[in-house]
Protein backbone atom coordinates (compact mmCIF):
# COMPACT_ATOMS: atom_id res chain seq x y z
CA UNK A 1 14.46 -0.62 26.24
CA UNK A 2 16.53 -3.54 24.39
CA UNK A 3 17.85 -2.14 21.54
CA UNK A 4 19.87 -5.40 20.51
CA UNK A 5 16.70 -6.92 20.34
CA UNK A 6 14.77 -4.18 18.34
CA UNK A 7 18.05 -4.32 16.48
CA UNK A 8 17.83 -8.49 15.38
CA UNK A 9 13.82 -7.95 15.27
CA UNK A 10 13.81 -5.21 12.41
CA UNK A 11 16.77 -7.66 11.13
CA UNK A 12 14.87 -11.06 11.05
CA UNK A 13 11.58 -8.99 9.87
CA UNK A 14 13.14 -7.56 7.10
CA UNK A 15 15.30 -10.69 6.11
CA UNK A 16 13.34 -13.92 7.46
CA UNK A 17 9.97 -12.58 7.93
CA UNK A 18 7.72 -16.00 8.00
CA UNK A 19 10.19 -17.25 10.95
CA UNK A 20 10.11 -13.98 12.70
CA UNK A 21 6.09 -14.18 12.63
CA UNK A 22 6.00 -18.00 14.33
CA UNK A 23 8.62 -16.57 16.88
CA UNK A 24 5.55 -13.90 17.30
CA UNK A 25 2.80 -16.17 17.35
CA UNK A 26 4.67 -17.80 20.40
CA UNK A 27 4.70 -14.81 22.44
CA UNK A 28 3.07 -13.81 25.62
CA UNK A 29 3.58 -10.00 25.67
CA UNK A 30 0.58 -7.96 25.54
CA UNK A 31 0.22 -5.02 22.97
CA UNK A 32 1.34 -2.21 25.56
CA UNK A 33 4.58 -4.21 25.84
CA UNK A 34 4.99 -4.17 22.39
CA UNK A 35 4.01 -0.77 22.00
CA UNK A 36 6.40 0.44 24.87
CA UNK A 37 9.80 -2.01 24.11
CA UNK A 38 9.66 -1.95 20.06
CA UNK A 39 7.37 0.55 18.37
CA UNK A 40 7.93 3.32 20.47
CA UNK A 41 11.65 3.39 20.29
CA UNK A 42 11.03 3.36 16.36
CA UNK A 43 8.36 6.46 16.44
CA UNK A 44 11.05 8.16 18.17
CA UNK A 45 13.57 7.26 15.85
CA UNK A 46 11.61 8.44 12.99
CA UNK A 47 10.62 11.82 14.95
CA UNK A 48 14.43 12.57 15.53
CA UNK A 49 15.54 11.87 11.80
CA UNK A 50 12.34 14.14 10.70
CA UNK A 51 13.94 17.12 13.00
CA UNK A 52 17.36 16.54 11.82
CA UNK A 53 16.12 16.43 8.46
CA UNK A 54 14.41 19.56 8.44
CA UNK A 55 17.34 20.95 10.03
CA UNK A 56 20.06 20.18 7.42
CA UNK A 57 17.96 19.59 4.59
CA UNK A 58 15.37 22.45 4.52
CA UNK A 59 15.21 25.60 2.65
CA UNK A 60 16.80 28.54 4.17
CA UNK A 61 14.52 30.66 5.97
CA UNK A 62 12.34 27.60 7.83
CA UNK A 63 12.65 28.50 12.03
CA UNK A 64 12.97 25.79 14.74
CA UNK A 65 9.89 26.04 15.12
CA UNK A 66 8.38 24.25 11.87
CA UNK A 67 11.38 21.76 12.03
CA UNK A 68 9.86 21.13 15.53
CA UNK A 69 6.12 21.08 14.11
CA UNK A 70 6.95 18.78 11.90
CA UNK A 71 8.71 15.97 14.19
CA UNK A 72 5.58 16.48 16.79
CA UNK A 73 3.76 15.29 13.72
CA UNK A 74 5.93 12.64 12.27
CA UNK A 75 5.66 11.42 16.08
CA UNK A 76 1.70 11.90 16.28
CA UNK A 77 0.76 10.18 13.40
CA UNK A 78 3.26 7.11 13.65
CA UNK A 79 1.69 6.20 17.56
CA UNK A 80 -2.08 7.07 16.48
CA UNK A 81 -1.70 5.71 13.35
CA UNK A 82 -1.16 2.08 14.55
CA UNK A 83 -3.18 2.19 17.51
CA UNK A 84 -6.71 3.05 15.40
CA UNK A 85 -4.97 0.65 12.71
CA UNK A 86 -4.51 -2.35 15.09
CA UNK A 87 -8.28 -1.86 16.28
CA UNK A 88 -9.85 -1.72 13.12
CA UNK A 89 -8.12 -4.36 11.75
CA UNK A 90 -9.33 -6.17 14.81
CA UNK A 91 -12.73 -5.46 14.36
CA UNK A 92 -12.14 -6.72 10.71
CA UNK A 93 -11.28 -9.90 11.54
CA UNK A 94 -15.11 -12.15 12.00
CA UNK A 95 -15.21 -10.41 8.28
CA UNK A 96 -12.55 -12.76 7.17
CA UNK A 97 -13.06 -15.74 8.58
CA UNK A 98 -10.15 -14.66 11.41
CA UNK A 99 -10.21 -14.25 15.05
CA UNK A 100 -10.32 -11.60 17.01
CA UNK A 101 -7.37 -10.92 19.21
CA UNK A 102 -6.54 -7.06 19.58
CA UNK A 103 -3.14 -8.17 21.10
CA UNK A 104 -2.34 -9.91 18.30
CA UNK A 105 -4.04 -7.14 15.39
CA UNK A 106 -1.40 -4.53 17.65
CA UNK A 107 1.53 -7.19 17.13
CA UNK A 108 0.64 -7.55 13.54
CA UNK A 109 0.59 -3.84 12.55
CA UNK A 110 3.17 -2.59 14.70
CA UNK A 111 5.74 -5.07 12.90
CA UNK A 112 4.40 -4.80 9.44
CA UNK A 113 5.10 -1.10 10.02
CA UNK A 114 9.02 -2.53 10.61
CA UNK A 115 9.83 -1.43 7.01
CA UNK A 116 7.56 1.82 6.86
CA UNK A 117 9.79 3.16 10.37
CA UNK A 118 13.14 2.31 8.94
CA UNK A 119 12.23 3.91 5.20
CA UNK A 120 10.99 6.86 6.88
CA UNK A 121 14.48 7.29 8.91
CA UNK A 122 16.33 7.13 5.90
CA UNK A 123 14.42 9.13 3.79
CA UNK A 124 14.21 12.22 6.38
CA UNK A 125 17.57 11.92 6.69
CA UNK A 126 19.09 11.07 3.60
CA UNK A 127 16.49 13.37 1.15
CA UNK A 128 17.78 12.35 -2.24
CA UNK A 129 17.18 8.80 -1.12
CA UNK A 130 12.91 9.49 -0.85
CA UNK A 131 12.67 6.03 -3.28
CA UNK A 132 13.21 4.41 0.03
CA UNK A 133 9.49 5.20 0.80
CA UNK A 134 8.87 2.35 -1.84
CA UNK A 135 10.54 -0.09 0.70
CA UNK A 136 7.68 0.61 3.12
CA UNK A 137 5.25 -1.54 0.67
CA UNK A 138 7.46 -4.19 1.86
CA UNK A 139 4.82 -4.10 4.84
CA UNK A 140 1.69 -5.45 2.48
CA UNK A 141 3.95 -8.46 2.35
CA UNK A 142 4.20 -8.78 6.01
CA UNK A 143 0.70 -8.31 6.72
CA UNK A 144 -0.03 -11.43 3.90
CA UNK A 145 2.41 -13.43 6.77
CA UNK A 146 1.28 -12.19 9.50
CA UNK A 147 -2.20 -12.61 9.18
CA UNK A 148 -1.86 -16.24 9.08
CA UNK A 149 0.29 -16.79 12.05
CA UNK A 150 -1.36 -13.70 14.13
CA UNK A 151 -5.32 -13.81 13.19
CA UNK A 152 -5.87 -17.25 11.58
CA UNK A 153 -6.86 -15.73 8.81
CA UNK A 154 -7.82 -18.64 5.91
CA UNK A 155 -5.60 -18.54 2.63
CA UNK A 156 -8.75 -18.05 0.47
CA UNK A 157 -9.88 -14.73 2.86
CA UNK A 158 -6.24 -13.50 3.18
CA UNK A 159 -6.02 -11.42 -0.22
CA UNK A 160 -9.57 -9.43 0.31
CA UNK A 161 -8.09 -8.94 4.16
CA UNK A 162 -5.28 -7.26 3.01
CA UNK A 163 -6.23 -4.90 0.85
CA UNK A 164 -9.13 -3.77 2.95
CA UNK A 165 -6.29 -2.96 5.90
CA UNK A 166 -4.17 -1.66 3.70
CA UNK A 167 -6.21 0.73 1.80
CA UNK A 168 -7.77 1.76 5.34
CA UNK A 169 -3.85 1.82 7.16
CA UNK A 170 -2.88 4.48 3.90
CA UNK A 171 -6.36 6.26 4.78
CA UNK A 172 -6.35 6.48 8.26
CA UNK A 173 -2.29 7.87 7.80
CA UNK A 174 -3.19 10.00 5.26
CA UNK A 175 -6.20 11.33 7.32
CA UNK A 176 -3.93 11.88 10.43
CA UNK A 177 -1.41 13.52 8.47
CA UNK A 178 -3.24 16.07 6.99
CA UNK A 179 -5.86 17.14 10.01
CA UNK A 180 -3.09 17.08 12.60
CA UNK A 181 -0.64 18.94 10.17
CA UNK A 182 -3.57 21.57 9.50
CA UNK A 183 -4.02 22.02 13.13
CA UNK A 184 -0.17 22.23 14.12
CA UNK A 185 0.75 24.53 11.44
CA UNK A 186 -1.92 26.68 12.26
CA UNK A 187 -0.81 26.47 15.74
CA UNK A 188 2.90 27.43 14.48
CA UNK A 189 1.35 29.99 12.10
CA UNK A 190 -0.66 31.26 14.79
CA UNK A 191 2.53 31.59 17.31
CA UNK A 192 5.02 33.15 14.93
CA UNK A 193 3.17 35.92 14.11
CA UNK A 194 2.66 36.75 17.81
CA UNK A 195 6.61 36.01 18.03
CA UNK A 196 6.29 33.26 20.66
CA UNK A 197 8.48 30.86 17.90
């Protein structure tokens, strides 16, 4: 784990994006690389800022236990959210005229997500700063790059492509969120009042 270069990669995404993608598109690694050497460290990043959040920034009263809950889920959510992402996006593609490539659909949603990881650190750990969140829509504009360089997707088919992905990335995050947070609160509701947490 390189975190110089996850360092000048969040960097160059968030400041010269279109360059960024071509270095990309020139790539060999495979999406478990990427996965393993960039988005991973990130998901943990976020997971550790949502615990230290909840532990400095919560009401009184909430145990280790839901501060816990809720960085299992933070962490959940972030890695299952782009894998099913990356695939249907994938499967997407003949739709728009692109090609499918589910090494380069992971690429492409794992670094769109660049801005959605680093808004979601701040924001769990700086609370009154929660406008942040806004800079994750900074990822539409990466997808609109990306899906040129990545998935060859035609200028005339680009603007129906991203919408669909990003209507069904905020669905499939808002779908995770909520089942897996019903089922580990329940689990933390569940263990607290037999006193385990």
């Amino acid at each position: 784990m390189d975190f110089n270069s996850i360092f000048t990669r969040v960097k160059n995404f968030l400041i010269q994006p279109a360059t960024e993608w071509e270095i990309v598109k020139g790539e060999t690694s495979d999406k478990n690389a990427v996965l393993k050497d960039y988005a991973l460290p990130l998901i943990i990043l976020v997971a550790i800022a949502s615990f230290l959040g909840g532990l400095i920034f919560t009401r009184f009263g909430l145990s280790i236990g839901y501060v816990v809950t809720q960085a299992v889920i933070a962490f959940i959510v972030a890695f299952l959210g782009i894998y099913i992402s990356a695939i249907v996006i994938n499967e997407l593609a003949s739709s728009f005229g692109s090609k499918k490539d589910i090494n380069a659909a992971f690429k492409l949603v794992i670094y769109s997500f660049t801005p959605v990881f680093i808004a979601q650190i701040v924001a769990n750990l700086i609370p009154p700063l929660y406008f942040v969140a806004i800079f994750g829509l900074y990822m539409i504009y990466l997808l609109w790059i990306g899906l040129g360089s990545l998935m060859g997707t035609p200028e005339d088919k680009k603007v129906g492509y991203v919408v669909v992905s990003a209507l069904l990335i905020f669905v499939i995050y808002a779908l995770l969120t909520f089942f897996l947070g019903l089922i580990l609160t329940t689990i933390f509701v569940t263990s607290s009042a037999a006193g385990v947490l």
